[in-house]
N, C-alpha and C. Protein backbone atom coordinates (compact mmCIF):
# COMPACT_ATOMS: atom_id res chain seq x y z
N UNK A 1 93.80 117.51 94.16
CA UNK A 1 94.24 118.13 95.40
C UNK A 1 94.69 117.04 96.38
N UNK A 2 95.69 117.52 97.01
CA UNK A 2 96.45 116.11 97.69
C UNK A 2 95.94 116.23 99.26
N UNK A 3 95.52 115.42 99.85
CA UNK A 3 95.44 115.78 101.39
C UNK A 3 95.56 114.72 102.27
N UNK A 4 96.50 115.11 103.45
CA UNK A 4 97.01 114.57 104.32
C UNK A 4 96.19 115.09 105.43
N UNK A 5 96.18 113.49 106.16
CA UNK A 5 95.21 113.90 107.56
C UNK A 5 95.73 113.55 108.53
N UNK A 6 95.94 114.26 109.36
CA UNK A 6 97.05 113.55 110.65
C UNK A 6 96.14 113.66 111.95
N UNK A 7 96.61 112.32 112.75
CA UNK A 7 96.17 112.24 113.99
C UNK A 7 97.32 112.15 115.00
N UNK A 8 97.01 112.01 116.60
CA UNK A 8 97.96 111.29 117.23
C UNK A 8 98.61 112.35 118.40
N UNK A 9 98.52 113.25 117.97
CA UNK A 9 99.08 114.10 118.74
C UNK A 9 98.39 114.29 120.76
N UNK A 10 99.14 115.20 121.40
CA UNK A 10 98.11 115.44 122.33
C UNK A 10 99.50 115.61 123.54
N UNK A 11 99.15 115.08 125.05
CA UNK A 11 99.48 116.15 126.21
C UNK A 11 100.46 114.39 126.59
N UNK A 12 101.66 114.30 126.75
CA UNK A 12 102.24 113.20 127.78
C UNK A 12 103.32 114.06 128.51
N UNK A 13 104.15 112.61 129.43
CA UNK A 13 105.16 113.80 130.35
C UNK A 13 105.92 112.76 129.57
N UNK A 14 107.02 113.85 130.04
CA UNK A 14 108.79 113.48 129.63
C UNK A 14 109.16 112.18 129.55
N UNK A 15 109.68 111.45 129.03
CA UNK A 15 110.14 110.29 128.35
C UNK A 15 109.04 109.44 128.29
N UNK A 16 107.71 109.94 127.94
CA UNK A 16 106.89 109.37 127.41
C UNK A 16 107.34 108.93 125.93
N UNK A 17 105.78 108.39 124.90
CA UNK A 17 105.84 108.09 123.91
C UNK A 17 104.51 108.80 123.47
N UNK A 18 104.73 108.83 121.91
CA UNK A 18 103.42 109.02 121.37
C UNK A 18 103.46 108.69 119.92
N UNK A 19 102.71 108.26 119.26
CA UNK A 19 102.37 107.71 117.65
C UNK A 19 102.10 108.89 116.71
N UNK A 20 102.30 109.56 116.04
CA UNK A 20 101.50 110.20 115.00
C UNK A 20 100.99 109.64 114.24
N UNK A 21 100.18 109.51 113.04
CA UNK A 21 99.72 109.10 112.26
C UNK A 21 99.56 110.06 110.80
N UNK A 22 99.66 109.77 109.29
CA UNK A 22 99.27 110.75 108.55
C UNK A 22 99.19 109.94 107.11
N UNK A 23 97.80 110.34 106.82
CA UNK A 23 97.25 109.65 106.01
C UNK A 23 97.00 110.27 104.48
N UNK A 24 97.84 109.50 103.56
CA UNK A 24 97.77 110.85 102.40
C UNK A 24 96.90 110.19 101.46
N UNK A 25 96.27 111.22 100.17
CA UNK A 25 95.07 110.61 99.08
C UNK A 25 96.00 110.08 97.95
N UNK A 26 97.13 110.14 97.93
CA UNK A 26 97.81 109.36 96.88
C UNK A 26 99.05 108.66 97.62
N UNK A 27 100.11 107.94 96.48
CA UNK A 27 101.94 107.88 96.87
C UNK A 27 102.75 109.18 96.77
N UNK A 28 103.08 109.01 98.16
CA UNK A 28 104.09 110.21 98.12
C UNK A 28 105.32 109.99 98.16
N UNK A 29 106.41 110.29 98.90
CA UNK A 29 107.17 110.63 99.69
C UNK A 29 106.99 111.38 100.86
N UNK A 30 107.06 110.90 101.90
CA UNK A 30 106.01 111.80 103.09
C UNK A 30 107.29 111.75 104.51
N UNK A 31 106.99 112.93 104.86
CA UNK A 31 107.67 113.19 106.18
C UNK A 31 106.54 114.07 107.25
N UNK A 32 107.55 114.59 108.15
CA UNK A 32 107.66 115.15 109.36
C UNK A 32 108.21 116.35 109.57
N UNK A 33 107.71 117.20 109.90
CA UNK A 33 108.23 118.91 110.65
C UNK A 33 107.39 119.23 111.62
N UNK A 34 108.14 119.92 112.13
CA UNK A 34 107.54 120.76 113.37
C UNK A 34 107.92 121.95 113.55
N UNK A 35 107.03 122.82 114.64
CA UNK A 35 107.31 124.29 114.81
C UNK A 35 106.48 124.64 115.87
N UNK A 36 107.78 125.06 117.40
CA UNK A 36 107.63 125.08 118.01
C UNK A 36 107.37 126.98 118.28
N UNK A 37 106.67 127.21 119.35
CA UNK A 37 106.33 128.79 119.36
C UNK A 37 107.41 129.56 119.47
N UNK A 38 107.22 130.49 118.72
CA UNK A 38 108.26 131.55 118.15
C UNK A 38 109.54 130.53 117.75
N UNK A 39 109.22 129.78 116.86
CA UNK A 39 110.49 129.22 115.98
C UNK A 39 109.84 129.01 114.77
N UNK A 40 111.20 128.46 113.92
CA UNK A 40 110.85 128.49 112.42
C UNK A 40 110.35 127.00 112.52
N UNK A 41 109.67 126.42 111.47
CA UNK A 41 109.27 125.01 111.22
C UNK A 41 110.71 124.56 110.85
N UNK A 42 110.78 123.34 111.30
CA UNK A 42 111.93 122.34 111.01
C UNK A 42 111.92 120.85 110.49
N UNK A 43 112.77 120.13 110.21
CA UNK A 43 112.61 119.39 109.46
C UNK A 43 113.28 118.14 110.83
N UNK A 44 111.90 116.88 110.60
CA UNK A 44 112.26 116.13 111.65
C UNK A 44 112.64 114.82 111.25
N UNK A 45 111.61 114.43 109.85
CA UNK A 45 112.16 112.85 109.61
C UNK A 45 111.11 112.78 107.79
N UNK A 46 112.17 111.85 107.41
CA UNK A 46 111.44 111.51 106.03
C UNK A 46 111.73 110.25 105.62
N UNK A 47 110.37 109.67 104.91
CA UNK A 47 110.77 108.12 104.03
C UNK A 47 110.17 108.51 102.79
N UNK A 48 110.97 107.73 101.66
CA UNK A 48 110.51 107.33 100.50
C UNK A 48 109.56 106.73 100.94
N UNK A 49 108.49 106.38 99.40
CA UNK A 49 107.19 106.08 99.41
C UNK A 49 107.62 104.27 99.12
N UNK A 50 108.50 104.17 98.75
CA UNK A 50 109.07 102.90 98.59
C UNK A 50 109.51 102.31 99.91
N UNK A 51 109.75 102.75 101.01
CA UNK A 51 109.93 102.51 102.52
C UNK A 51 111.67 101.97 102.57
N UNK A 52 112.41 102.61 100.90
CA UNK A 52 113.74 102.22 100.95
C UNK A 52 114.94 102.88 101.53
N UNK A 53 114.58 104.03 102.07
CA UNK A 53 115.22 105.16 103.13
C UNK A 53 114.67 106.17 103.81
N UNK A 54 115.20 106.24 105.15
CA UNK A 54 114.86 107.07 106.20
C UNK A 54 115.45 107.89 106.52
N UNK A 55 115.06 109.45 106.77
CA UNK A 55 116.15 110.02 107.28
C UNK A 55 115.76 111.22 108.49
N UNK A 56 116.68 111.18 109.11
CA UNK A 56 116.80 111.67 110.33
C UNK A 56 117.36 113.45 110.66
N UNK A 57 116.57 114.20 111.42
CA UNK A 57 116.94 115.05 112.18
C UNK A 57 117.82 114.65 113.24
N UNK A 58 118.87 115.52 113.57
CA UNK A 58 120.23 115.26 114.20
C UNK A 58 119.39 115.00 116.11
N UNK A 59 118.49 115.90 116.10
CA UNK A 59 117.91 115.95 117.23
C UNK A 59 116.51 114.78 117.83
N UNK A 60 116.50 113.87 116.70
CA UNK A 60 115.66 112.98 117.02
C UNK A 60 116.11 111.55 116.67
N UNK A 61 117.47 111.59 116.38
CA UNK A 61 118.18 109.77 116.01
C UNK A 61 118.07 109.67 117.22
N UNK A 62 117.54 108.16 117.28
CA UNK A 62 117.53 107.26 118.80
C UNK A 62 116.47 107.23 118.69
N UNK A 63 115.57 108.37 119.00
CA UNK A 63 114.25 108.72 119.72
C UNK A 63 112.98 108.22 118.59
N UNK A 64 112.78 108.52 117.64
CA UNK A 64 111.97 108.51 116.78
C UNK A 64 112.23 107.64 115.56
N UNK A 65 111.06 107.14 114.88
CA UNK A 65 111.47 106.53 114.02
C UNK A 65 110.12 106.28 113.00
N UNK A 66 110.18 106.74 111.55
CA UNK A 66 109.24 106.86 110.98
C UNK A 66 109.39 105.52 109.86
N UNK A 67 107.65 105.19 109.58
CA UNK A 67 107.47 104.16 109.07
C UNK A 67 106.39 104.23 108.27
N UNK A 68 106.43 103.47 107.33
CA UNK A 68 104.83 103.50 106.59
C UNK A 68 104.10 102.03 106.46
N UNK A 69 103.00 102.57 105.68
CA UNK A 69 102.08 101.53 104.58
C UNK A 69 101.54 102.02 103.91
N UNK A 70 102.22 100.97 103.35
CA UNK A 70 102.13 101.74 101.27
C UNK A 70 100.87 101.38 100.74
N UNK A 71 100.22 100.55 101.40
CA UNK A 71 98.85 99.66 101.31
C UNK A 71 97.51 100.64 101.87
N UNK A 72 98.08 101.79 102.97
CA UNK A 72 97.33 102.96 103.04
C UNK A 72 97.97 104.29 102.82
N UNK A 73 98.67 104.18 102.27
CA UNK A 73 99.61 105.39 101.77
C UNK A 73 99.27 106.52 103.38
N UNK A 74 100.23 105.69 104.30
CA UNK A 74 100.05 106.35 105.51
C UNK A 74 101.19 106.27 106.03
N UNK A 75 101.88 107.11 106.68
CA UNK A 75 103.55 107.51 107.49
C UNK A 75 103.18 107.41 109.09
N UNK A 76 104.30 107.30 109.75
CA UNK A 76 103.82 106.79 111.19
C UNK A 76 104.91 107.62 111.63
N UNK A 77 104.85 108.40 112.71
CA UNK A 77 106.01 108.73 113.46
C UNK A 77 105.57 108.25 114.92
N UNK A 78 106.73 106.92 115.27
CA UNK A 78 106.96 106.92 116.73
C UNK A 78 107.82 107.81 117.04
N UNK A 79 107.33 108.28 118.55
CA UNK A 79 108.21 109.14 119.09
C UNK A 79 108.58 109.16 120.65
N UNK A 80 109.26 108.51 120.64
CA UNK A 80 110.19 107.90 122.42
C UNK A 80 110.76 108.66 123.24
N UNK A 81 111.36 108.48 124.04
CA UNK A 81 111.79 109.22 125.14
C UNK A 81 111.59 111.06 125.12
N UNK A 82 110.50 111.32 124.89
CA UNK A 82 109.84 112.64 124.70
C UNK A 82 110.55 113.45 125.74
N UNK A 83 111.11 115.01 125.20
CA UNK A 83 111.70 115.86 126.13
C UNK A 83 110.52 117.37 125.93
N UNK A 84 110.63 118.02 126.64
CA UNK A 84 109.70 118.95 126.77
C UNK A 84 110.74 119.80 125.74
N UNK A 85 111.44 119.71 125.12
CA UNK A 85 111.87 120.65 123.97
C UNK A 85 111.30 120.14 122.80
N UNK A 86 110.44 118.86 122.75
CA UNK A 86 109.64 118.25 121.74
C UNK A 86 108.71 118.83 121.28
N UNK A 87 107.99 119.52 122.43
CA UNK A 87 106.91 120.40 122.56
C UNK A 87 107.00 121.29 120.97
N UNK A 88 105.88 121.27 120.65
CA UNK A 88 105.32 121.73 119.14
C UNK A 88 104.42 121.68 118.23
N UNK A 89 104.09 121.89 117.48
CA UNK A 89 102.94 121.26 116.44
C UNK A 89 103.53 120.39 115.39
N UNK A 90 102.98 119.76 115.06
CA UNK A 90 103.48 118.55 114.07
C UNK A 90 102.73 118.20 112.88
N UNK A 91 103.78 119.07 111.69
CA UNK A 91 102.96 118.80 110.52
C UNK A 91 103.53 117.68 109.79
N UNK A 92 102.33 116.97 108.97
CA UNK A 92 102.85 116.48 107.91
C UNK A 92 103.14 116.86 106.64
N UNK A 93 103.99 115.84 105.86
CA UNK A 93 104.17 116.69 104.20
C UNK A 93 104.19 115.92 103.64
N UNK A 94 104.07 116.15 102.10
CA UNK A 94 104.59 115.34 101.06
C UNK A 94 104.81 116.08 100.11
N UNK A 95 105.77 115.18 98.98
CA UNK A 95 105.82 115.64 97.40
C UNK A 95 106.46 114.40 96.81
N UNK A 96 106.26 114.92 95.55
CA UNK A 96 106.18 114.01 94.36
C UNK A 96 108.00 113.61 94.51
N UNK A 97 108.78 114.33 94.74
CA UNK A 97 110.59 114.56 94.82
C UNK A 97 110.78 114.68 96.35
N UNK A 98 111.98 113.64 96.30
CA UNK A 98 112.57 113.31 97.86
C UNK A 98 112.94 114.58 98.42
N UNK A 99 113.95 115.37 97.37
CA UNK A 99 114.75 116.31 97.72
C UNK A 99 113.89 117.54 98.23
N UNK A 100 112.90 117.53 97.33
CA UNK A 100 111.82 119.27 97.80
C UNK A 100 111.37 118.92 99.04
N UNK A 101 111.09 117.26 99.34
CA UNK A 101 110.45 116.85 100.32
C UNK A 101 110.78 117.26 102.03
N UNK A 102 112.07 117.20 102.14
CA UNK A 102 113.32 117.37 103.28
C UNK A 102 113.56 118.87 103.12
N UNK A 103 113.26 119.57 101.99
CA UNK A 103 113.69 121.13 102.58
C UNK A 103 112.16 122.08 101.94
N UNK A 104 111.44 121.95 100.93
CA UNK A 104 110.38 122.64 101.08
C UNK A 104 108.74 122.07 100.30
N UNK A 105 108.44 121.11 100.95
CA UNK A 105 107.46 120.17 100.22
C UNK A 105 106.38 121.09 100.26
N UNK A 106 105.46 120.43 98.88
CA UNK A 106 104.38 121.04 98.36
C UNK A 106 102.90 120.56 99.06
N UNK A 107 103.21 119.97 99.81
CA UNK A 107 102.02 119.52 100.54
C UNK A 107 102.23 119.41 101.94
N UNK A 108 100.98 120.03 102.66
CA UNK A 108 100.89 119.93 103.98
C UNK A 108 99.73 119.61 104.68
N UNK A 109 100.22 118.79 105.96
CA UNK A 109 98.85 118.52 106.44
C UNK A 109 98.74 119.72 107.53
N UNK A 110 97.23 119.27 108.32
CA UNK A 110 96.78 120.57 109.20
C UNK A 110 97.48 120.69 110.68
N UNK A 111 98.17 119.57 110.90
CA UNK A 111 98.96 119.81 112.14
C UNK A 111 98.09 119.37 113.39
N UNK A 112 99.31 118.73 113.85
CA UNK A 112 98.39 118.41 115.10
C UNK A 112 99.70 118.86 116.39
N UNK A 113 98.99 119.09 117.67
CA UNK A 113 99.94 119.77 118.74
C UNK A 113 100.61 118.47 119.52
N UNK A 114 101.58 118.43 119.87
CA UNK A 114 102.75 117.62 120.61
C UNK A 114 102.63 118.50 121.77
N UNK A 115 102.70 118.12 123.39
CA UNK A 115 102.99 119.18 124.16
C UNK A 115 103.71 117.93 125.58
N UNK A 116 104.92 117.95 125.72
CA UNK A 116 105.37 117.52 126.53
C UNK A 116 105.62 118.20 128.11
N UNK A 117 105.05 117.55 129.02
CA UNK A 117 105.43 118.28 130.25
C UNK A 117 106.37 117.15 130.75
N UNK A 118 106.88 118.46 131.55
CA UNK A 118 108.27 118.28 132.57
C UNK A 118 107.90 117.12 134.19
């Protein structure tokens, strides 16, 4: 059973910053989604487990930027100039395949809340 544990989340104002953290029991391929109230979950950022590509939601290039260690099989999302449309819960994921990874991965963590004020 695969499990991801995420920290990091919590309450800043607008063009703040904040770290996520998410810590998985094996190598993945591991990203980022979110889902903000009354919306669908979306897809925010992903790296290979190899740390040889990154990729980006159209709505978070500039701002964010995800990173790992492969040494704790752990993903990092910085997240910069925070807008109160950031506001959401923030899950993590993984899978074994890049591609399932970015549109419907088999693993999830428990989410932690993002809440940006104005």
């Amino acid at each position: 059973q695969v499990q991801l544990v995420e920290s990091g989340g919590g309450l800043v104002q607008a063009g703040g910053s904040l770290r996520l953290s998410c810590a998985a029991s094996g190598r993945y391929h591991m990203g980022w989604f979110r889902q903000a109230p009354g919306k669908d979950r979306e897809f925010v950022a992903a790296m290979r487990w190899t740390g040889s590509g990154t990729y980006y939601a159209d709505f978070v290039k500039g701002r964010f930027t995800i990173s790992g260690d492969n040494a704790k099989n752990t993903v990092y999302l910085q997240m910069n100039s925070l807008k109160p449309e950031d506001t959401a819960v923030y899950y993590c994921a993984a899978d074994g395949g890049f591609s399932d990874l970015q549109v419907r991965p088999h693993y999830w963590g428990q989410g932690t809340q993002v809440t940006v004020s104005s």
